[in-house]
PDB file of N, CA and C in Angstrom:
ATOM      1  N   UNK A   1      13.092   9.331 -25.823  1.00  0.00           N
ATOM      2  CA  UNK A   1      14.439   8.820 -25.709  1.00  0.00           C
ATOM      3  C   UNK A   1      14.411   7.322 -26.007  1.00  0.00           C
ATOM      4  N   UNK A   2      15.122   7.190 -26.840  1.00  0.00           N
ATOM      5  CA  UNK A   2      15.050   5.034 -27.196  1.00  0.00           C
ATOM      6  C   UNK A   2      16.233   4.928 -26.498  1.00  0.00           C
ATOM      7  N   UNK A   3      16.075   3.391 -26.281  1.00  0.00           N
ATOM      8  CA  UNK A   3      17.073   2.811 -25.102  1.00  0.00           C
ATOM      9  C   UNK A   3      18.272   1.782 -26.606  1.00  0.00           C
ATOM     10  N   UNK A   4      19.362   2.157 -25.944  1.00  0.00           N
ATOM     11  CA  UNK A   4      20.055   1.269 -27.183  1.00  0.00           C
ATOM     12  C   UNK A   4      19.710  -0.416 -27.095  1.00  0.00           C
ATOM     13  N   UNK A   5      19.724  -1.295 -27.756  1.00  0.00           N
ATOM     14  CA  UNK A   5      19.711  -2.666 -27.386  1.00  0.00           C
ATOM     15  C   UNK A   5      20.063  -3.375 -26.348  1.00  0.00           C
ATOM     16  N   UNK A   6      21.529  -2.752 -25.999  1.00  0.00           N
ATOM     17  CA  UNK A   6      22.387  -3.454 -24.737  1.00  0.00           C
ATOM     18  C   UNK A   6      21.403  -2.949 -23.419  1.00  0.00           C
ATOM     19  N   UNK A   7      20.899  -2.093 -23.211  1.00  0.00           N
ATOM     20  CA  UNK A   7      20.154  -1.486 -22.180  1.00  0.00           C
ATOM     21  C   UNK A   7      19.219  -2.290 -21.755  1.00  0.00           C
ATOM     22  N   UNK A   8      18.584  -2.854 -22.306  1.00  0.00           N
ATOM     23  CA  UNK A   8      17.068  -3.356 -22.590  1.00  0.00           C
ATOM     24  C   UNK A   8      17.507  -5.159 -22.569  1.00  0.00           C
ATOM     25  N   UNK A   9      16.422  -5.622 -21.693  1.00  0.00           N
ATOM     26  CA  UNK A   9      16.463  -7.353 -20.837  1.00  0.00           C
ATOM     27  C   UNK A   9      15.358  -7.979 -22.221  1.00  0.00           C
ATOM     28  N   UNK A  10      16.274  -9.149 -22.371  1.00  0.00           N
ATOM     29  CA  UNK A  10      15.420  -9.739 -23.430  1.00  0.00           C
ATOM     30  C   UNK A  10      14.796 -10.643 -22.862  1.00  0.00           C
ATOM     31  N   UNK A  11      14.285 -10.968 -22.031  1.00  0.00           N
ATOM     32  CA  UNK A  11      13.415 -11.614 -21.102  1.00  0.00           C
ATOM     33  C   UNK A  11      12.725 -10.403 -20.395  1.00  0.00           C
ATOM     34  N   UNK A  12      11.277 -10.882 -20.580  1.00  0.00           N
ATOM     35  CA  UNK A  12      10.360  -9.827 -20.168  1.00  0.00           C
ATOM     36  C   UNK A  12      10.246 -10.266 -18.489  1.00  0.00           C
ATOM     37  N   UNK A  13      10.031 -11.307 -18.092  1.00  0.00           N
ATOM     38  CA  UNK A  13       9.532 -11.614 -16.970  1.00  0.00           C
ATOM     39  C   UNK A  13      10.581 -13.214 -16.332  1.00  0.00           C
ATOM     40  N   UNK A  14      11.658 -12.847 -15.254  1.00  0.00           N
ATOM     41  CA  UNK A  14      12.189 -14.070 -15.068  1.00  0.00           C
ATOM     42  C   UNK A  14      11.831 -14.914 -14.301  1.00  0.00           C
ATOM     43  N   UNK A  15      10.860 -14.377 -13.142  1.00  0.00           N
ATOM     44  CA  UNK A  15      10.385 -15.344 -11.762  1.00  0.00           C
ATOM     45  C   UNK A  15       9.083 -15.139 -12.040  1.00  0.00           C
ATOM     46  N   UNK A  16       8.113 -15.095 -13.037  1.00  0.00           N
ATOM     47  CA  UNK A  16       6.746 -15.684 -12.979  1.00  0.00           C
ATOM     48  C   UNK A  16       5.947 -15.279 -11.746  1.00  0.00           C
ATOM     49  N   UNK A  17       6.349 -16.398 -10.728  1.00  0.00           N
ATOM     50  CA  UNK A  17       5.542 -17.041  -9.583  1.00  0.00           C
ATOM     51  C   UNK A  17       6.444 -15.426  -8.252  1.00  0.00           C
ATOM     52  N   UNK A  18       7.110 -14.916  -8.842  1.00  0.00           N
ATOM     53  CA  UNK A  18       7.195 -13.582  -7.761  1.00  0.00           C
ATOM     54  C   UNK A  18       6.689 -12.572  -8.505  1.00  0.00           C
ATOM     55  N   UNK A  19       6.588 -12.532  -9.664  1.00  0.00           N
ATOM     56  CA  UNK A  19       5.500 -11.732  -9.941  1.00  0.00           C
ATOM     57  C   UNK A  19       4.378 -11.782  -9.584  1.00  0.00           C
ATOM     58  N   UNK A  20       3.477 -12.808  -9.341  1.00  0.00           N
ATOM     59  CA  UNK A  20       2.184 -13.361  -9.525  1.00  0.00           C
ATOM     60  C   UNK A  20       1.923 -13.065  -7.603  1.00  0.00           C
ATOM     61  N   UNK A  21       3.394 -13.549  -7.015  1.00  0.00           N
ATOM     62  CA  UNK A  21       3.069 -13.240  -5.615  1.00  0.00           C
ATOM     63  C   UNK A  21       2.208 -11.665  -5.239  1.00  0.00           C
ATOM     64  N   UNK A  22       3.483 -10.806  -5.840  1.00  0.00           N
ATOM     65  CA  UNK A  22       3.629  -9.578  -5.446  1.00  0.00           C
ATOM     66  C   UNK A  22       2.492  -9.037  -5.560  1.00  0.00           C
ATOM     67  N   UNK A  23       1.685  -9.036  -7.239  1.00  0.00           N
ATOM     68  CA  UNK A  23       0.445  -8.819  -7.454  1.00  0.00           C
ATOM     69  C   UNK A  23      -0.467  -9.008  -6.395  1.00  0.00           C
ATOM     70  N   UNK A  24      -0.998 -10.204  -6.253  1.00  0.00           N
ATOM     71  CA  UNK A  24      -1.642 -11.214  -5.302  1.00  0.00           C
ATOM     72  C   UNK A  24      -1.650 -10.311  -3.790  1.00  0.00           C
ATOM     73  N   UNK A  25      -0.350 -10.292  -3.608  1.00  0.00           N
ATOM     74  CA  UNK A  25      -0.321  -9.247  -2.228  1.00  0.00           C
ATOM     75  C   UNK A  25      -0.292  -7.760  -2.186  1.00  0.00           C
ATOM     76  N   UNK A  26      -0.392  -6.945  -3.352  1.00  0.00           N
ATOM     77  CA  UNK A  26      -0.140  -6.004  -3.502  1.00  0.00           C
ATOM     78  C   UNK A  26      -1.597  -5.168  -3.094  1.00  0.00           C
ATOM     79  N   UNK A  27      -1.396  -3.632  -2.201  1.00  0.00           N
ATOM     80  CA  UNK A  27      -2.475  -2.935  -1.870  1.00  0.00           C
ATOM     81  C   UNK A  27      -3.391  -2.507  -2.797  1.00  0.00           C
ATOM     82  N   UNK A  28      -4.930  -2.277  -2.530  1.00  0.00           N
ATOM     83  CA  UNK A  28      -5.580  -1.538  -4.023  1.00  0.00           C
ATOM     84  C   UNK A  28      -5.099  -0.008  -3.963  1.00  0.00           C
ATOM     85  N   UNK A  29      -5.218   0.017  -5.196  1.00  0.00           N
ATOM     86  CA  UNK A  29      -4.687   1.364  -5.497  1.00  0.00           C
ATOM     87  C   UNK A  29      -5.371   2.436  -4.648  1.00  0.00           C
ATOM     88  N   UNK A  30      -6.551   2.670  -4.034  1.00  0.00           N
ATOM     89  CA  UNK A  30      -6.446   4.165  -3.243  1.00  0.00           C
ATOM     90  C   UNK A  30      -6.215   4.120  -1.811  1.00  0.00           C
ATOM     91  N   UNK A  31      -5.419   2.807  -1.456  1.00  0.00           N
ATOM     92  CA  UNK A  31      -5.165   2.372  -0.353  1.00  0.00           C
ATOM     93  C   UNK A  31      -3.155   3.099  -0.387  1.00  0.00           C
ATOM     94  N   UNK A  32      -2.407   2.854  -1.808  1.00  0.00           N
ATOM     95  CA  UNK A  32      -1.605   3.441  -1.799  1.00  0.00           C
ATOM     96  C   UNK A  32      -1.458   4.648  -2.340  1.00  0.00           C
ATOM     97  N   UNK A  33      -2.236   5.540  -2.446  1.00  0.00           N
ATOM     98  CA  UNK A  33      -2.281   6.508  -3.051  1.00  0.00           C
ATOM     99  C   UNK A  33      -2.783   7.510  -1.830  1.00  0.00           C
ATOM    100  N   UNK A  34      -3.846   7.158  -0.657  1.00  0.00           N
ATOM    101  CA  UNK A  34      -3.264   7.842   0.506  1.00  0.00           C
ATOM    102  C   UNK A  34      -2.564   7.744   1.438  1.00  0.00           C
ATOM    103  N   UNK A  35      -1.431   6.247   1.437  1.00  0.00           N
ATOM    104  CA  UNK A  35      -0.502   6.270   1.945  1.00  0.00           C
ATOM    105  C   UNK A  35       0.617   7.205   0.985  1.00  0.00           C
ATOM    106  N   UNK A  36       0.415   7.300   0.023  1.00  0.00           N
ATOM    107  CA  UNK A  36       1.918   8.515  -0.629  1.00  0.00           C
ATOM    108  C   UNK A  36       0.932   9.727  -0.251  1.00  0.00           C
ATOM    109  N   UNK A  37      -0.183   9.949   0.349  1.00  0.00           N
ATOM    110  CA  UNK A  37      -0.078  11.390   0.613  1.00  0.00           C
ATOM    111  C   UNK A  37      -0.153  11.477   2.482  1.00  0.00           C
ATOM    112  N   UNK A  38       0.067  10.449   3.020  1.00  0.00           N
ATOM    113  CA  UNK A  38       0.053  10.614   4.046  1.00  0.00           C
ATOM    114  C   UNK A  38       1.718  10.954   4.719  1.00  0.00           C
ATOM    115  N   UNK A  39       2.201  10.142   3.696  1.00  0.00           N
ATOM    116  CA  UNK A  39       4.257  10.454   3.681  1.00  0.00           C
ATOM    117  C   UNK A  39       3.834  12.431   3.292  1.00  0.00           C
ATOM    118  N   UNK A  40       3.425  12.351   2.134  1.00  0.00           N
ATOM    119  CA  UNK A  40       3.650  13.520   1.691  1.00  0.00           C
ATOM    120  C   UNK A  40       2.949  14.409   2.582  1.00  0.00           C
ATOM    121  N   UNK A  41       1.855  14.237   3.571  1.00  0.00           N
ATOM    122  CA  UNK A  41       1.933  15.275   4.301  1.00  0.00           C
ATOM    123  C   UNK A  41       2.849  15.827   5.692  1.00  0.00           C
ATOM    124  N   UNK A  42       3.429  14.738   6.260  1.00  0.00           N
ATOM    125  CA  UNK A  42       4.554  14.642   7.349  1.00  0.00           C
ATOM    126  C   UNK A  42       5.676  14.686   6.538  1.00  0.00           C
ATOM    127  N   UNK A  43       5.774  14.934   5.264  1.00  0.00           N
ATOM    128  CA  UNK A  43       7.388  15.246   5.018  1.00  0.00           C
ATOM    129  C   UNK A  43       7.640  16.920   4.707  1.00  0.00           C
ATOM    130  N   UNK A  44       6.581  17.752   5.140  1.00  0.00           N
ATOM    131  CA  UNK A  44       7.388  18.960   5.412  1.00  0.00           C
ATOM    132  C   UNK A  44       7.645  19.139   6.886  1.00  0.00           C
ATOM    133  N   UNK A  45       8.909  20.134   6.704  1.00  0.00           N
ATOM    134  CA  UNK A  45       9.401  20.568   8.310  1.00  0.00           C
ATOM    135  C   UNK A  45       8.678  21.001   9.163  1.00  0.00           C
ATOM    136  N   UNK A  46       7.603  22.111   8.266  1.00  0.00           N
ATOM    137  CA  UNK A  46       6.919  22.889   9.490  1.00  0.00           C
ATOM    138  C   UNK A  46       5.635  21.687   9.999  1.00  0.00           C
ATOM    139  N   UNK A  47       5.221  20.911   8.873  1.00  0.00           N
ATOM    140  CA  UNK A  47       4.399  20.420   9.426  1.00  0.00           C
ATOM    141  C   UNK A  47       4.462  19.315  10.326  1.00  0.00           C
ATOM    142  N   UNK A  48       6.397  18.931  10.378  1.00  0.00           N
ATOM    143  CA  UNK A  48       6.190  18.109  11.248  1.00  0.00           C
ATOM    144  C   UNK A  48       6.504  18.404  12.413  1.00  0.00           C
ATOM    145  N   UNK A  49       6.750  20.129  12.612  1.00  0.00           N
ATOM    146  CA  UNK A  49       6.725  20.605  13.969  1.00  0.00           C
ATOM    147  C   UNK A  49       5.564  20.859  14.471  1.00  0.00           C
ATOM    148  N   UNK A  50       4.305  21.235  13.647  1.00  0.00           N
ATOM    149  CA  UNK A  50       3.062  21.413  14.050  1.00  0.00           C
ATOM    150  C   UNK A  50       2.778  19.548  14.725  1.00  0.00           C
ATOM    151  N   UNK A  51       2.720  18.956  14.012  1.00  0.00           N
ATOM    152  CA  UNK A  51       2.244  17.893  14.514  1.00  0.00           C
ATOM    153  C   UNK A  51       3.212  17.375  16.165  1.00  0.00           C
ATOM    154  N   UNK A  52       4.371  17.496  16.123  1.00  0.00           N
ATOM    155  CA  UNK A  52       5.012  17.165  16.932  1.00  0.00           C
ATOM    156  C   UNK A  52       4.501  18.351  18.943  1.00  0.00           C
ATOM    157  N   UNK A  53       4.242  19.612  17.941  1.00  0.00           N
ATOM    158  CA  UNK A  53       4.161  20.235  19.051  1.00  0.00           C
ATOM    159  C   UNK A  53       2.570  19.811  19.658  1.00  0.00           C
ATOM    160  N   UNK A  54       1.412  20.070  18.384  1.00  0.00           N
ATOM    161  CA  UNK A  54      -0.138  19.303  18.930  1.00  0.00           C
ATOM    162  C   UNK A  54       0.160  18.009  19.652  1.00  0.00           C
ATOM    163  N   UNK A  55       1.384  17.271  19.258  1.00  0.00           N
ATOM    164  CA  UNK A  55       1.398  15.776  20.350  1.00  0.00           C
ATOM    165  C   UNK A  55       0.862  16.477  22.286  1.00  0.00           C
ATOM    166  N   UNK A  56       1.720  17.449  22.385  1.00  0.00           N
ATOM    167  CA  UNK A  56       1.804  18.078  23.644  1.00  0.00           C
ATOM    168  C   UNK A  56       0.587  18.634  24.175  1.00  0.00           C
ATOM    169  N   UNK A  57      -0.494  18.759  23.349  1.00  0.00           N
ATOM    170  CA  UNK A  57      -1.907  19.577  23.401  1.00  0.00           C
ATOM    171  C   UNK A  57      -2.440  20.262  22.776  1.00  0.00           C
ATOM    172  N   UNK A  58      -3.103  20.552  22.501  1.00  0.00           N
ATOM    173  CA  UNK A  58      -4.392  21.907  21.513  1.00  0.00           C
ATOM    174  C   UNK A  58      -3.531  23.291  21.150  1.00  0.00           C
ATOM    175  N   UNK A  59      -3.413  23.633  20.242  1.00  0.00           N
ATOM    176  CA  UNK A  59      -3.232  25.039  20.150  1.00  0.00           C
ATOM    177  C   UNK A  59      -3.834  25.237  19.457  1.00  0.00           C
ATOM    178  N   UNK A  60      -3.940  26.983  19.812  1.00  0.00           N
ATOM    179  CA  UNK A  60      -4.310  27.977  18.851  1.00  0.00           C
ATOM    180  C   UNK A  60      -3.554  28.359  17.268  1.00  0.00           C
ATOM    181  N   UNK A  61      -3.999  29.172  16.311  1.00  0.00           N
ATOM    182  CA  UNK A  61      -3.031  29.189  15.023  1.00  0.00           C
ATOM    183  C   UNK A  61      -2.054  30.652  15.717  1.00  0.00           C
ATOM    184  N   UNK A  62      -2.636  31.538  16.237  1.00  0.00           N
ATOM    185  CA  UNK A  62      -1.828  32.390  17.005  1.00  0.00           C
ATOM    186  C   UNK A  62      -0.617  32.089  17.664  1.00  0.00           C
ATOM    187  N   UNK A  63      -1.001  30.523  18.397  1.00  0.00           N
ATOM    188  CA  UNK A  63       0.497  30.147  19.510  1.00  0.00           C
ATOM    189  C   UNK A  63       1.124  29.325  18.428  1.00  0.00           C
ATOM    190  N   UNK A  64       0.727  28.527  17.415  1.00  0.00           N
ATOM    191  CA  UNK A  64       1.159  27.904  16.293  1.00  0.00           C
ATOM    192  C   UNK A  64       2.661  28.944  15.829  1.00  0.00           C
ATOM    193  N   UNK A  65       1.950  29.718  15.046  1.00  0.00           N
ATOM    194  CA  UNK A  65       2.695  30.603  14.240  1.00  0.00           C
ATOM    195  C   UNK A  65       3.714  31.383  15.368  1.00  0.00           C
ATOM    196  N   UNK A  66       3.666  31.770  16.379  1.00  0.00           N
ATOM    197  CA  UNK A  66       4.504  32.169  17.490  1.00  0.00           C
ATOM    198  C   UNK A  66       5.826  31.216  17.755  1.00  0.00           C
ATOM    199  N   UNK A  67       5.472  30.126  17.638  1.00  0.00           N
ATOM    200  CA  UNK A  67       6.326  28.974  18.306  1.00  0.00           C
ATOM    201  C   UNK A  67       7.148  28.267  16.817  1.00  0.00           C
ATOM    202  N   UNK A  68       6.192  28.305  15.635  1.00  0.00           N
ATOM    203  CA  UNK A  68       6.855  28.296  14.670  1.00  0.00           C
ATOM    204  C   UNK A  68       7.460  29.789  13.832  1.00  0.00           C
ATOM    205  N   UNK A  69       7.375  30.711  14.446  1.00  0.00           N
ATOM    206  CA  UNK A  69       8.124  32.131  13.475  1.00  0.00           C
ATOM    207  C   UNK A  69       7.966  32.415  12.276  1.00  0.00           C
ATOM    208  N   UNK A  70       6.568  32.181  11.959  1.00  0.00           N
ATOM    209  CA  UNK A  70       5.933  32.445  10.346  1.00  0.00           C
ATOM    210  C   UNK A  70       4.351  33.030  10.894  1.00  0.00           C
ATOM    211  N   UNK A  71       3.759  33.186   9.529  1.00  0.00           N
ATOM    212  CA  UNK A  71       2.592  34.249  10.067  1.00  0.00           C
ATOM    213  C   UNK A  71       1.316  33.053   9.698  1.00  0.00           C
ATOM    214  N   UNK A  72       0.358  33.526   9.889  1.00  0.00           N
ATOM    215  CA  UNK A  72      -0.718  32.920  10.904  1.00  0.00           C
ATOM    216  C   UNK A  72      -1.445  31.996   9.117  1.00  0.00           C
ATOM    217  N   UNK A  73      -1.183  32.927   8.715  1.00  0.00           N
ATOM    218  CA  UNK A  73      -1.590  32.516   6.999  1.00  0.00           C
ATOM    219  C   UNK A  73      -0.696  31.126   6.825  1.00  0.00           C
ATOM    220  N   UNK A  74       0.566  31.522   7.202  1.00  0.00           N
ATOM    221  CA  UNK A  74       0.969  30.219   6.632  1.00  0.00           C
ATOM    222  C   UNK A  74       0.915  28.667   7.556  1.00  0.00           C
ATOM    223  N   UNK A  75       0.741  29.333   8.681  1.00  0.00           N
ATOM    224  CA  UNK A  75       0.329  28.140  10.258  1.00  0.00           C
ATOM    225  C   UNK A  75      -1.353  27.413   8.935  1.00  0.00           C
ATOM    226  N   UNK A  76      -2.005  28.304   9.053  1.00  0.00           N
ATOM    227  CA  UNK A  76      -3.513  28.078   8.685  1.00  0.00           C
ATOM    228  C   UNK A  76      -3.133  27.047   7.006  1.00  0.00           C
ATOM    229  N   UNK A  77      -2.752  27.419   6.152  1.00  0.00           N
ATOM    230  CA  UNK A  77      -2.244  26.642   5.281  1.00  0.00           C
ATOM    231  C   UNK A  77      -1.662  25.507   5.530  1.00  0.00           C
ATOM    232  N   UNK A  78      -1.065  25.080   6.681  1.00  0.00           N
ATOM    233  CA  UNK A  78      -0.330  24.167   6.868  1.00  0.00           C
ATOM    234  C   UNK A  78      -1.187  23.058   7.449  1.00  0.00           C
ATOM    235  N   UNK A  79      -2.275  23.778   8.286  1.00  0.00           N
ATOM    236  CA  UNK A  79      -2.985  23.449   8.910  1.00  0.00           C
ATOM    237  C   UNK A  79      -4.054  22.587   8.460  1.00  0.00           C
ATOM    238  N   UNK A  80      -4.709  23.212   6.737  1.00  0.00           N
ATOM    239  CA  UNK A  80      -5.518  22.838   5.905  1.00  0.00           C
ATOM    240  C   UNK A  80      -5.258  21.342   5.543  1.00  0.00           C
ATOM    241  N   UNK A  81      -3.617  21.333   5.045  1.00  0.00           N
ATOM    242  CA  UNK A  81      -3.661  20.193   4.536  1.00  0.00           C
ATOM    243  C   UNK A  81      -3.990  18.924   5.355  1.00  0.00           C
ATOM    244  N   UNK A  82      -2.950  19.303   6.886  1.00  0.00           N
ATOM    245  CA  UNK A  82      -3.361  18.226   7.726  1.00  0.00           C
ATOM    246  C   UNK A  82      -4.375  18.020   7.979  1.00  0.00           C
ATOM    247  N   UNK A  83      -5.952  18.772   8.590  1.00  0.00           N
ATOM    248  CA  UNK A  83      -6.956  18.665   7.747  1.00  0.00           C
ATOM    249  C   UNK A  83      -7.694  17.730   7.525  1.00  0.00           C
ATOM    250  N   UNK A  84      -7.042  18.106   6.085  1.00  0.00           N
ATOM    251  CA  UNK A  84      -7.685  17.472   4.588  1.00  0.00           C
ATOM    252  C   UNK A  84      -7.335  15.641   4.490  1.00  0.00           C
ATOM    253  N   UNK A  85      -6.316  15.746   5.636  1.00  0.00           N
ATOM    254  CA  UNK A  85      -5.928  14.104   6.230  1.00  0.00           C
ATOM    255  C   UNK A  85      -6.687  13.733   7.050  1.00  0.00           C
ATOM    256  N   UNK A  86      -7.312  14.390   8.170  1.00  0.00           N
ATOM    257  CA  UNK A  86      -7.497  13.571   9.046  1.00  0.00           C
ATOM    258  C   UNK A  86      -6.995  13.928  10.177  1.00  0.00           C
ATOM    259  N   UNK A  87      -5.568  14.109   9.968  1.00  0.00           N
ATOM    260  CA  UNK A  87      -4.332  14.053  11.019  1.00  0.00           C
ATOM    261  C   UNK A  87      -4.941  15.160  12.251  1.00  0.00           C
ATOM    262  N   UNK A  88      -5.372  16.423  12.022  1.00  0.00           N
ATOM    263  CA  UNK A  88      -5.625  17.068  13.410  1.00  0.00           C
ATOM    264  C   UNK A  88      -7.641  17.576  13.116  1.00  0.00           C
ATOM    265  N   UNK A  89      -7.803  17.919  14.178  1.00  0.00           N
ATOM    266  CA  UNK A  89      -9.209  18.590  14.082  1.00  0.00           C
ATOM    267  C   UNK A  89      -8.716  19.772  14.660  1.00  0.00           C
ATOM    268  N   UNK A  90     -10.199  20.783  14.551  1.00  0.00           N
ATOM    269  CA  UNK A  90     -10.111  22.007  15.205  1.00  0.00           C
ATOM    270  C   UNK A  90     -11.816  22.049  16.216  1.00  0.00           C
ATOM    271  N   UNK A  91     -11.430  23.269  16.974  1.00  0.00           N
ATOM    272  CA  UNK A  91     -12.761  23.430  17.549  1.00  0.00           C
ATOM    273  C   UNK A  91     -12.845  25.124  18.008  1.00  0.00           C
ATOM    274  N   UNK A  92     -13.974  25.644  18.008  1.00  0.00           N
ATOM    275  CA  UNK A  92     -13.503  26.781  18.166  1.00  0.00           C
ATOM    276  C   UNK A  92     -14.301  27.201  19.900  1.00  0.00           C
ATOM    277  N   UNK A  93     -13.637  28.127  20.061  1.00  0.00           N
ATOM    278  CA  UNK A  93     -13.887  28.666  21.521  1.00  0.00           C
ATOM    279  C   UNK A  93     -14.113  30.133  21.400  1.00  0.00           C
ATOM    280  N   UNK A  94     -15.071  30.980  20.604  1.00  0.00           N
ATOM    281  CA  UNK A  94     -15.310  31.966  20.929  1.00  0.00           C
ATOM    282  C   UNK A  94     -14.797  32.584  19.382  1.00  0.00           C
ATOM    283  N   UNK A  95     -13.910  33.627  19.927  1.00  0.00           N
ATOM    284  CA  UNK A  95     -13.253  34.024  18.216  1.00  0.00           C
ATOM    285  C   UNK A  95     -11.540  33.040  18.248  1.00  0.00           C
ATOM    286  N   UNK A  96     -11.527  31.775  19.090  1.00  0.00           N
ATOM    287  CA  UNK A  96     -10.532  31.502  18.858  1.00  0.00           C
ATOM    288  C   UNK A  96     -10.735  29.959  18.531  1.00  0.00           C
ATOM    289  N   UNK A  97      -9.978  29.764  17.378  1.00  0.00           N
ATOM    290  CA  UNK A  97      -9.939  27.773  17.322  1.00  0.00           C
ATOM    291  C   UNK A  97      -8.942  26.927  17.271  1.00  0.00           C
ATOM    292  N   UNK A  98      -8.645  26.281  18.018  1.00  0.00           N
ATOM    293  CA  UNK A  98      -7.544  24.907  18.564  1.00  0.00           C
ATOM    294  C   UNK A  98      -7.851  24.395  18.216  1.00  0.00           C
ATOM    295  N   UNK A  99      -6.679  23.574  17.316  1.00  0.00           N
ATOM    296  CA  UNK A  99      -5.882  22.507  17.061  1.00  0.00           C
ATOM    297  C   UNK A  99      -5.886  21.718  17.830  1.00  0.00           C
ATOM    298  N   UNK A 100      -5.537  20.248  17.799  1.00  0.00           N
ATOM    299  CA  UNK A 100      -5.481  19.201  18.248  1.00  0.00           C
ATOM    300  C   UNK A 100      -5.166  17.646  17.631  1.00  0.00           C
ATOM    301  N   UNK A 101      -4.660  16.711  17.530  1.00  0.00           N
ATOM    302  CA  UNK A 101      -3.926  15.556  16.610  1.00  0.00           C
ATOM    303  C   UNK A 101      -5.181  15.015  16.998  1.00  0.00           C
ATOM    304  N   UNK A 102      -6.032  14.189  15.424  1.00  0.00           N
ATOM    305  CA  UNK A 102      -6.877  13.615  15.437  1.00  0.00           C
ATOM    306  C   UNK A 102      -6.382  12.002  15.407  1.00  0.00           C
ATOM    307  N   UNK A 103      -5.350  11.911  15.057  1.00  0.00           N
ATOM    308  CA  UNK A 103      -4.699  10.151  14.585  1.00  0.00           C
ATOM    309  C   UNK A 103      -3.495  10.277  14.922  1.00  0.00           C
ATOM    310  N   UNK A 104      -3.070   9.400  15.907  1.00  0.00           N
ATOM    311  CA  UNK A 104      -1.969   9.229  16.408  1.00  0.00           C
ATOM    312  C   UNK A 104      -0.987   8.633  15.332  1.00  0.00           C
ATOM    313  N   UNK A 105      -1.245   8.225  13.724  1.00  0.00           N
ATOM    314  CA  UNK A 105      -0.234   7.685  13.420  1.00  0.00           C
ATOM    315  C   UNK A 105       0.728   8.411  13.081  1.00  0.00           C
ATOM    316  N   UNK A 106       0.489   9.819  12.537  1.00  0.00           N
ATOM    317  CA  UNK A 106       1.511  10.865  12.191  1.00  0.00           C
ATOM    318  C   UNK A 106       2.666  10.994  13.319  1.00  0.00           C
ATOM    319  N   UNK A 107       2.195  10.777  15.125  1.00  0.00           N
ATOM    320  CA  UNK A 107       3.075  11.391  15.452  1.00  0.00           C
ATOM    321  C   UNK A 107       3.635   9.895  15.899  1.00  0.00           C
ATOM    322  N   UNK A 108       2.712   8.416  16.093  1.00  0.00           N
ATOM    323  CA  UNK A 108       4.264   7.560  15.791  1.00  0.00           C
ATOM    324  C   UNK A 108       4.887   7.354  14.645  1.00  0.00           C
ATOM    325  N   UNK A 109       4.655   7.702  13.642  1.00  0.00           N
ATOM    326  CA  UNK A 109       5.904   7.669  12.387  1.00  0.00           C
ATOM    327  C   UNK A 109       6.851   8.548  12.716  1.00  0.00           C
ATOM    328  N   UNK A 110       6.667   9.711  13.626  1.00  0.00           N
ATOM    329  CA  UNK A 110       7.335  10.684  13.419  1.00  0.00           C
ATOM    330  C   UNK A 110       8.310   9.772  14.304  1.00  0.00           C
ATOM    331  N   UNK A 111       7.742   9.556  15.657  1.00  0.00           N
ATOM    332  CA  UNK A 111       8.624   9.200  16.761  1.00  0.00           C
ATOM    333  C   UNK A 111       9.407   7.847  16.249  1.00  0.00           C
ATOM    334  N   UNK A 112       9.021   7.104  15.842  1.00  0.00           N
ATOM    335  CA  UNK A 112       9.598   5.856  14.332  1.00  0.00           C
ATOM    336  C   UNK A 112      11.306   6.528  13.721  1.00  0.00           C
ATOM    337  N   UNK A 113      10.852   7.676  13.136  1.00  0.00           N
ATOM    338  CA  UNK A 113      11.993   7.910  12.619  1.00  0.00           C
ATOM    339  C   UNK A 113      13.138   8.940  13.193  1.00  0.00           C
ATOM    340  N   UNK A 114      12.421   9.783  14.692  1.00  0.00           N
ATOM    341  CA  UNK A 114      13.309   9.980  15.554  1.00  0.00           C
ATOM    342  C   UNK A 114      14.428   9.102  16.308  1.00  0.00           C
ATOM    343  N   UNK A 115      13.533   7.728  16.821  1.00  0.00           N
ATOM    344  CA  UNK A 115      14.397   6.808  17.296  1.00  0.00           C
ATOM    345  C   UNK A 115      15.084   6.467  16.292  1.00  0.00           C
ATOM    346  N   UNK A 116      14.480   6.146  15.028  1.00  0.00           N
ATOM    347  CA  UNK A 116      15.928   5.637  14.142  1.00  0.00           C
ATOM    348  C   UNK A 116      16.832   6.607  13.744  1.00  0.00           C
ATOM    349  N   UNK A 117      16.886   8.041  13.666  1.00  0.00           N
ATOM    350  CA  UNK A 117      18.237   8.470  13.444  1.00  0.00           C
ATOM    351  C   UNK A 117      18.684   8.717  14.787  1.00  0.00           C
ATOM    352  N   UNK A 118      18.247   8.687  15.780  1.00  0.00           N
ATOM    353  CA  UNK A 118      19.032   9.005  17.617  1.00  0.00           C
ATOM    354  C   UNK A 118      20.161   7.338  17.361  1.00  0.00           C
ATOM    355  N   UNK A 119      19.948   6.508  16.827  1.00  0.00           N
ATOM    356  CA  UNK A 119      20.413   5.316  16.637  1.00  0.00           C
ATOM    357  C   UNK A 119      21.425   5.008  16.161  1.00  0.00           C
ATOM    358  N   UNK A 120      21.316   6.156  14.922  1.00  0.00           N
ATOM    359  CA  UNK A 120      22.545   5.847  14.006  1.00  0.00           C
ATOM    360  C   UNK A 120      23.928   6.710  14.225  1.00  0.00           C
TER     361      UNK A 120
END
């Protein structure tokens, strides 16, 4: 798609020295690249009921999937990704393994953006 003339800034760069800031302060790249997957893992629903409910204590994927109303496959999938973050561990007890929030930051972002819409 070409942009017509009028579209397009004939000055490439107007503030220099806020460019040069921004750079200067800007994160290294795999510093923001698992912060967009750390959004991206707390921005599904179920997972931010899993995380919200592990705030409360350990579960099983059995009481998981019970309390969320989907089957154990998809608790366990959900489960993986968080995981694959960090965000919870597991441990097992026999033929059964609990859940538990490994990093509290998932569930203060969560609580972050509870208080801000109770607000608005």
């Amino acid at each position: 798609m070409t942009k017509n003339r009028s579209e397009l800034c004939d000055c490439r760069v107007i503030h220099q020295s806020r460019v040069e800031k921004a750079k200067k302060n800007a994160l290294a790249a795999d510093t923001v690249e698992q912060l967009a997957h750390l959004f991206k893992a707390i921005a599904d629903p179920g997972r931010i009921k899993i995380i919200l409910a592990l705030e409360r204590g350990e579960m099983c994927v059995c009481d998981l999937s019970a309390f969320l109303g989907v089957s154990e496959s998809a608790v366990s999938h959900q489960l993986r990704i968080l995981r694959q973050l960090q965000l919870v561990v597991n441990r097992r007890d026999g033929a059964v393994v609990y859940y538990r929030m490994n990093k509290k930051i998932a569930i203060q972002l969560l609580n972050f953006g509870i208080k801000y819409f109770k607000e608005q």
